[in-house]
N, C-alpha and C. Protein backbone atom coordinates (compact mmCIF):
# COMPACT_ATOMS: atom_id res chain seq x y z
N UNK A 1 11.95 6.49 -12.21
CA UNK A 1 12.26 5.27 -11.51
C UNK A 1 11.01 4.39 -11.40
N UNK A 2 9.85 4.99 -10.88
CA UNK A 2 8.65 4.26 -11.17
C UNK A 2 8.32 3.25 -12.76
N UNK A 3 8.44 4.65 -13.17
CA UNK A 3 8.57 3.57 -14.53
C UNK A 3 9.13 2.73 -14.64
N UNK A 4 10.32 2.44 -14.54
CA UNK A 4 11.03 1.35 -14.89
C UNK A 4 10.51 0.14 -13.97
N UNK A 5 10.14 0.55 -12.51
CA UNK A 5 9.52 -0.98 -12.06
C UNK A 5 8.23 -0.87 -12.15
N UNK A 6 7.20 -0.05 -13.01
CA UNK A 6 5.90 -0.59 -13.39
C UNK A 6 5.77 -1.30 -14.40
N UNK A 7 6.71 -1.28 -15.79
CA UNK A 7 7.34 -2.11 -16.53
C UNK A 7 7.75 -3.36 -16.11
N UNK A 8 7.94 -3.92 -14.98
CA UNK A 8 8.39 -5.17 -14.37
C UNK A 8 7.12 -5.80 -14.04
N UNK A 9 6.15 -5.25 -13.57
CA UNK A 9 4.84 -5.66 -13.12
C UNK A 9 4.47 -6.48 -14.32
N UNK A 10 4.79 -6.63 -15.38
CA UNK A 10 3.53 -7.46 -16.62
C UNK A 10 4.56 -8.34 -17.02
N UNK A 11 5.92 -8.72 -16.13
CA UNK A 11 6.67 -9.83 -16.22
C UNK A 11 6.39 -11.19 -15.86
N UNK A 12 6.49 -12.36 -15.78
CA UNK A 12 6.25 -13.12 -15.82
C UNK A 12 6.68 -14.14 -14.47
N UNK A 13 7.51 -13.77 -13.93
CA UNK A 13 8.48 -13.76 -12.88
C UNK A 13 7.72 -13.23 -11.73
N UNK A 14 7.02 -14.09 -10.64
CA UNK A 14 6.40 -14.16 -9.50
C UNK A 14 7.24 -13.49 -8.68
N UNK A 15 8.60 -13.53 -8.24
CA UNK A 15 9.44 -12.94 -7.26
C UNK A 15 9.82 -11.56 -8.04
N UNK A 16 9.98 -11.16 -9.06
CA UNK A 16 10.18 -9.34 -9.48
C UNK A 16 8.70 -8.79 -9.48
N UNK A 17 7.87 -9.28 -9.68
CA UNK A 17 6.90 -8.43 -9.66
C UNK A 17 6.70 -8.24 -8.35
N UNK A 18 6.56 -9.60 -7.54
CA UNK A 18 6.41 -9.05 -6.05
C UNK A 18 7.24 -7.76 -5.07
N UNK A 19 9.16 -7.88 -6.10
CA UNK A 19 9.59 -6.97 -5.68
C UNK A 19 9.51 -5.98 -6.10
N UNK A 20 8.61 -6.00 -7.25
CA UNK A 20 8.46 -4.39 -7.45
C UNK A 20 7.22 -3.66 -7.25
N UNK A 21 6.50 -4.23 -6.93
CA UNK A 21 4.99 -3.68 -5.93
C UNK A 21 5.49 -3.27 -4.56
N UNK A 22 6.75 -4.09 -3.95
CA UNK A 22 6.80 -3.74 -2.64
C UNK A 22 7.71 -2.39 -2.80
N UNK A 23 8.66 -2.27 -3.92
CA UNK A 23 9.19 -1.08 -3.86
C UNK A 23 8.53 0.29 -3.72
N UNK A 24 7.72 -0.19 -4.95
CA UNK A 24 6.76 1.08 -5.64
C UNK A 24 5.85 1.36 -4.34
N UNK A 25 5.52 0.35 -3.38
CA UNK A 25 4.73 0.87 -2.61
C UNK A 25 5.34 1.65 -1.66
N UNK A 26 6.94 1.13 -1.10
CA UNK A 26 7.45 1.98 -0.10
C UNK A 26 7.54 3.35 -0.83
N UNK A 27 8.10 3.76 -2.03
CA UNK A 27 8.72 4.82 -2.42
C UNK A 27 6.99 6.16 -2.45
N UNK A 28 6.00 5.33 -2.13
CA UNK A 28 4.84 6.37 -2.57
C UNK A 28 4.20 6.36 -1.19
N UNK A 29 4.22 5.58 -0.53
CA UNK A 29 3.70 5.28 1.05
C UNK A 29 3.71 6.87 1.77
N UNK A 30 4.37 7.78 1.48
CA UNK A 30 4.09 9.17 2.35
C UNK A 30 3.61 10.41 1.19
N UNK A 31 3.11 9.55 -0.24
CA UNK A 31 2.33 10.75 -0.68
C UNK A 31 0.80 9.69 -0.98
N UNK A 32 0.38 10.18 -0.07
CA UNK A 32 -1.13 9.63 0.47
C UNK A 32 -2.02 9.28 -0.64
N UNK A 33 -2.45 10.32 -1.64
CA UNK A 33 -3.17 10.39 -2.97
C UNK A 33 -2.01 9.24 -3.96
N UNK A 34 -1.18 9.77 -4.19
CA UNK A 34 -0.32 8.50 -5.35
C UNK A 34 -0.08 7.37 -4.74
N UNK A 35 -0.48 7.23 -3.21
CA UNK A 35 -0.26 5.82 -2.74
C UNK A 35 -1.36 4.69 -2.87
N UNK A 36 -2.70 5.42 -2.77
CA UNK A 36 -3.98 5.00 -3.17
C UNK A 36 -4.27 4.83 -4.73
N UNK A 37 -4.11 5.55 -5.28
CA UNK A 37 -4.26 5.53 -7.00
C UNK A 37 -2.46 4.08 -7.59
N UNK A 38 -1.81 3.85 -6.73
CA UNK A 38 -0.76 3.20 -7.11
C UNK A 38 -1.64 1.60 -6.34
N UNK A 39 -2.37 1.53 -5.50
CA UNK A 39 -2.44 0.27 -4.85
C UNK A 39 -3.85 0.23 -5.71
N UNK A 40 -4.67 0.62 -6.26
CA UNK A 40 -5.48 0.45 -7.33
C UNK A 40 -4.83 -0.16 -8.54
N UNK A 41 -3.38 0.38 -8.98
CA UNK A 41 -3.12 0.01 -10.25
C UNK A 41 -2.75 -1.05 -9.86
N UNK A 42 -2.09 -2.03 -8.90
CA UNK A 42 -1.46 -3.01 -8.60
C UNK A 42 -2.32 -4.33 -8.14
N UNK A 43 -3.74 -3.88 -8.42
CA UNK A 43 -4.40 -5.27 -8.37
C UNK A 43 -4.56 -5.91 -9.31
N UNK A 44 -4.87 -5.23 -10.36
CA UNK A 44 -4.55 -6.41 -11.55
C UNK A 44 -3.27 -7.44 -11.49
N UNK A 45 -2.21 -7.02 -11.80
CA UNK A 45 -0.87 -7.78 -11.41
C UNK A 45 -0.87 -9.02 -10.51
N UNK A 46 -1.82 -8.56 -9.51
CA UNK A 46 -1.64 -9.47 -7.95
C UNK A 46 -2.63 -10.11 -8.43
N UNK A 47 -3.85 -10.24 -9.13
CA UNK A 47 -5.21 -10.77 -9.30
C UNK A 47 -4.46 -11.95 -10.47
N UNK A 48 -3.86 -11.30 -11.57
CA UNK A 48 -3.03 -12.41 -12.26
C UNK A 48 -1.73 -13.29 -12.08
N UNK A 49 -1.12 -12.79 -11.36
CA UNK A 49 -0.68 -14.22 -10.26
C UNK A 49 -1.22 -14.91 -9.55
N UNK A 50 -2.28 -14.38 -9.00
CA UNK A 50 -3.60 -15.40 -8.40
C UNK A 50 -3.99 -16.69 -9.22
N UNK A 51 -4.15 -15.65 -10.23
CA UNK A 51 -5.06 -16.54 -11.17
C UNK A 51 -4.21 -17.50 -12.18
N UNK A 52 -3.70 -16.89 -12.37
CA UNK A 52 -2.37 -17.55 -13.90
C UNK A 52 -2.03 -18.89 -13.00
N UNK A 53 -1.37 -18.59 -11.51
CA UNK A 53 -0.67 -19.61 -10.97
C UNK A 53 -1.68 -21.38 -10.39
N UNK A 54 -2.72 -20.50 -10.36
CA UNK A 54 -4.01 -21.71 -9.90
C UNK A 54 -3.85 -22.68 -10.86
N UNK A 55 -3.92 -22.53 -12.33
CA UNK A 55 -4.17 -23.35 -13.17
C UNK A 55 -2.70 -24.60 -13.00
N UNK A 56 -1.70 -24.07 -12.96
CA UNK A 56 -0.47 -24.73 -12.94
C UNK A 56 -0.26 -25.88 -11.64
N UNK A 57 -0.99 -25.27 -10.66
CA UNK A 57 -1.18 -25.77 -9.53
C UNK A 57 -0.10 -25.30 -8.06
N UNK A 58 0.42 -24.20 -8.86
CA UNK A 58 0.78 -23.36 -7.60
C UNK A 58 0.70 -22.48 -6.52
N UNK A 59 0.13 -23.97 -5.31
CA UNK A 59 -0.46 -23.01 -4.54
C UNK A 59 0.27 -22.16 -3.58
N UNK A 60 1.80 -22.50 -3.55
CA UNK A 60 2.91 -22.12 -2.87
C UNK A 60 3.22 -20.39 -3.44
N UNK A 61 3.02 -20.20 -4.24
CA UNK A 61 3.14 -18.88 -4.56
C UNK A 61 1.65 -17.92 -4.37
N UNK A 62 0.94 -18.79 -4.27
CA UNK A 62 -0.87 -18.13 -3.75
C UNK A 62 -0.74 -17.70 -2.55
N UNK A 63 -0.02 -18.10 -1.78
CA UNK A 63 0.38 -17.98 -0.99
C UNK A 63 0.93 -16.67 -0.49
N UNK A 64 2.23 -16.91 -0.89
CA UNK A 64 2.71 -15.65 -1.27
C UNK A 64 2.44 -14.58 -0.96
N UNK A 65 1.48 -14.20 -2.31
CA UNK A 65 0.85 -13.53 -2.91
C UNK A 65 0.31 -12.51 -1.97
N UNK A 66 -0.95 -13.36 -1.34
CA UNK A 66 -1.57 -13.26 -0.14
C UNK A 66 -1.12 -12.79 0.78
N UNK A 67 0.24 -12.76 1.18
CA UNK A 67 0.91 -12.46 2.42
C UNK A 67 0.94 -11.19 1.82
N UNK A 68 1.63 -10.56 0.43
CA UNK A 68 2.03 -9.55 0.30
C UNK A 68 0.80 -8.79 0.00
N UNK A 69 -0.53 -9.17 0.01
CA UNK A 69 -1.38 -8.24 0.00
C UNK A 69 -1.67 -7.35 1.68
């Protein structure tokens, strides 16, 4: 199941990736070690919606972003 929404993460689509960081994070949130090594893998993702969306001039989803960090 992970798999299939870490596969969503390098989508392009600001609202699935967001929902699938928040999944992946609830579903690992009570195994302590894969919850830490999973919020490591998920900064890239969040660092390139940061970044990708600046240029376009969306700061409404920077936003976002931010909240869900």
């Amino acid at each position: 199941m992970l798999s299939i929404l870490w596969d969503k993460l390098k989508h392009s689509s600001t609202p699935l990736v967001l929902a699938s960081i928040k999944i992946i994070l609830k579903f690992t949130e009570r195994k302590e070690e894969l919850f830490r090594n999973i919020v490591e893998k998920i900064k890239a993702p969040l660092i390139t919606l940061m970044t990708g969306n600046e240029n376009s001039g969306s700061y409404e989803t920077m936003f976002v972003v931010l909240q869900h960090i």
